[in-house]
Protein backbone atom coordinates (compact mmCIF):
# COMPACT_ATOMS: atom_id res chain seq x y z
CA UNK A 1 2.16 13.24 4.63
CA UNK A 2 -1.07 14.16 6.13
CA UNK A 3 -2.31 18.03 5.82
CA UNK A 4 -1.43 18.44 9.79
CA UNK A 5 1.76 17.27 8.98
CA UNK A 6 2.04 13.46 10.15
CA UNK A 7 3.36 11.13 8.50
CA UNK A 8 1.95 7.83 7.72
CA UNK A 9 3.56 4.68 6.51
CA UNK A 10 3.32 1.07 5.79
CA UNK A 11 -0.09 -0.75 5.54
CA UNK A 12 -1.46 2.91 7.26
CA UNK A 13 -0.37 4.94 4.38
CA UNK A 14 -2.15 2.75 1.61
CA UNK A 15 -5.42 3.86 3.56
CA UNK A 16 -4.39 7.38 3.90
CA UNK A 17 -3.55 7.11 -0.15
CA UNK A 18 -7.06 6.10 -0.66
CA UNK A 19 -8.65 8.92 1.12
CA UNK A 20 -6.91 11.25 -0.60
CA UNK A 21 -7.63 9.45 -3.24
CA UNK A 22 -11.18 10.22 -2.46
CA UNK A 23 -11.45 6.48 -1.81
CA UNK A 24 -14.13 6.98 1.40
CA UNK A 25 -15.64 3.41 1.48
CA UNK A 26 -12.67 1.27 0.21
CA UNK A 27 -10.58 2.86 3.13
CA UNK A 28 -12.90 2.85 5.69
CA UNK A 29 -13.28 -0.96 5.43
CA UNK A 30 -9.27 -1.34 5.02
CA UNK A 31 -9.05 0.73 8.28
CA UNK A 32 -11.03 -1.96 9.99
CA UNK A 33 -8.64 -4.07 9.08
CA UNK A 34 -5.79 -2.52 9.49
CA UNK A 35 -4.41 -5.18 11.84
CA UNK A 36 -3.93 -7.89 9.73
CA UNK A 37 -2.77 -5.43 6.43
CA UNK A 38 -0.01 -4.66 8.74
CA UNK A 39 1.14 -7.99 9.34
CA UNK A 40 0.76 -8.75 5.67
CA UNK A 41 3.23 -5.55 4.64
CA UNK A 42 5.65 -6.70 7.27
CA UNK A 43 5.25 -10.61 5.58
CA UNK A 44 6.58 -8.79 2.27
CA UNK A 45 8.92 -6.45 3.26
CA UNK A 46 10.79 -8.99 5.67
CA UNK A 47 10.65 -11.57 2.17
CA UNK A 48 11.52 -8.53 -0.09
CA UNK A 49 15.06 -11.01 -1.38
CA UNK A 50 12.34 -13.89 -2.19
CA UNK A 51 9.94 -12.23 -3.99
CA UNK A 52 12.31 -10.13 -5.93
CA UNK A 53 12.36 -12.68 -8.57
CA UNK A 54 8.95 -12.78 -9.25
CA UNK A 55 8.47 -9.31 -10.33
CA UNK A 56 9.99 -9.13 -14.31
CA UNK A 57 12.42 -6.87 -15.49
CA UNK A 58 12.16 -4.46 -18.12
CA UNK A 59 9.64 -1.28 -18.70
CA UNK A 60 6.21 -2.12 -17.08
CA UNK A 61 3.12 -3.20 -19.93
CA UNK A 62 1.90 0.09 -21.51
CA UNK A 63 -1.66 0.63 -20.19
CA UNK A 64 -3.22 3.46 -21.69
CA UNK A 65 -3.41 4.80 -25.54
C-alpha cells in the first residue's frame, strides 16, 4: 500500500517494492517498462498449474549464517 493509501499490485507493485526499497534507478527503468512486466506477470499467473512443478518442495536453501 502506498503512503496515500493506494494500492498497487501485480508487475506495478514489484516497482513500488523497489522504491520503498530505496531502489530509485532499478525502478525507474522497470517503470519504463512496465508494459511488457505486466504481460509477463499475467504469462505466470495464468500458467501458475504448469509451473507449480518446477518450484521444489521442502524449506527454502538457508542463505545467511
Amino acid at each position: 500500500m502506498r503512503p496515500d493509501g493506494r494500492i498497487a499490485s501485480r508487475g506495478a507493485a514489484g516497482v513500488e517494492l523497489l522504491r520503498a526499497l530505496g531502489f530509485e534507478r532499478p525502478a525507474a527503468a522497470l517503470g519504463r517498462v512496465e508494459g511488457p512486466i505486466e504481460r509477463v506477470y499475467g504469462l505466470v499467473a495464468e500458467h501458475r498449474d504448469r509451473l507449480g512443478p518446477f518450484v521444489p518442495d521442502g524449506p527454502a536453501p538457508r542463505r545467511f549464517p
